[in-house]
Protein backbone atom coordinates (compact mmCIF):
# COMPACT_ATOMS: atom_id res chain seq x y z
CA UNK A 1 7.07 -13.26 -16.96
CA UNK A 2 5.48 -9.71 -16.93
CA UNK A 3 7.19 -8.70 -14.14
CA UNK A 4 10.23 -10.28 -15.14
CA UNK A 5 9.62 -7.75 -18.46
CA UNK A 6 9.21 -4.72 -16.16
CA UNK A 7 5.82 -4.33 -17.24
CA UNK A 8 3.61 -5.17 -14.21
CA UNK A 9 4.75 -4.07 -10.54
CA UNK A 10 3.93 -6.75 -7.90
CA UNK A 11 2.61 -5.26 -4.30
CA UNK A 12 2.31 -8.68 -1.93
CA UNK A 13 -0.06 -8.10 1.18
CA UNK A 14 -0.09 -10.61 3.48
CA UNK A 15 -0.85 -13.77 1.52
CA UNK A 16 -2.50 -11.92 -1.59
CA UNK A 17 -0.39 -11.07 -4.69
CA UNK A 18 -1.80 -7.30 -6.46
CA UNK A 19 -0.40 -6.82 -9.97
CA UNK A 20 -0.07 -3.21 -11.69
CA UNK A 21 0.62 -2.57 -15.18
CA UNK A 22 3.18 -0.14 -15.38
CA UNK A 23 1.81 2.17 -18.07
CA UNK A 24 5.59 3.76 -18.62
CA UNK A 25 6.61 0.61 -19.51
CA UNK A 26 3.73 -0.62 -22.12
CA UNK A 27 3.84 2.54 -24.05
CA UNK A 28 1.69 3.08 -26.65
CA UNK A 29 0.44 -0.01 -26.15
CA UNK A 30 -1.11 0.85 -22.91
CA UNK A 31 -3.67 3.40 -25.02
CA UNK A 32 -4.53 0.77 -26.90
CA UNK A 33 -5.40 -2.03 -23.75
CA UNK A 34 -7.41 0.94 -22.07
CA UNK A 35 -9.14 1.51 -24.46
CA UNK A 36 -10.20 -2.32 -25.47
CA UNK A 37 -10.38 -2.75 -21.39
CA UNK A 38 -10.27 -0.14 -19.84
CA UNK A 39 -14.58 -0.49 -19.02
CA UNK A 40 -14.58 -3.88 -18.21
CA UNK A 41 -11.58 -4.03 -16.31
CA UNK A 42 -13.34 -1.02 -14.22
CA UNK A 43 -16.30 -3.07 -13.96
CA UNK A 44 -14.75 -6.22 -12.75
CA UNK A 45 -12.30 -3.67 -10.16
CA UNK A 46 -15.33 -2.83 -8.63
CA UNK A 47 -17.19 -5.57 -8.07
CA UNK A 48 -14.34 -7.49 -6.55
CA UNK A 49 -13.92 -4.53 -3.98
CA UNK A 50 -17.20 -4.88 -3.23
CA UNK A 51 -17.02 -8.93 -2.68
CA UNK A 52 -13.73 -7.75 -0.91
CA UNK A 53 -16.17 -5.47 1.79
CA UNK A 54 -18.80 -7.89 1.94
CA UNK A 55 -16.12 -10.86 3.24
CA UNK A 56 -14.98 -8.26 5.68
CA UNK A 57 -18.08 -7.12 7.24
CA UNK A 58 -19.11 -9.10 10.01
């Protein structure tokens, strides 16, 4: 539906689905999202890269 709306891109890798919200798009409301999520959203980015590297390292 969000795509649909043009306000998420979809880049497919393989079998795995990555979702970007287009900021362009959301306006002013993307200000407002970063700044209720922005933190967390950062927090949770980096700890699935990091259970990302440690199912990749042998």
């Amino acid at each position: 539906m969000l795509r649909d709306a043009g306000l998420v891109t979809l880049r497919k890798d393989g079998t795995k689905r990555f979702y970007r919200a287009d900021r362009e798009a959301l306006g002013p409301l993307a200000d407002y999202l970063q700044a209720m999520w922005g933190a967390r959203l950062d927090a949770l980015a980096s700890l699935a890269e990091a259970a990302e590297r440690n199912e990749n390292t042998p």
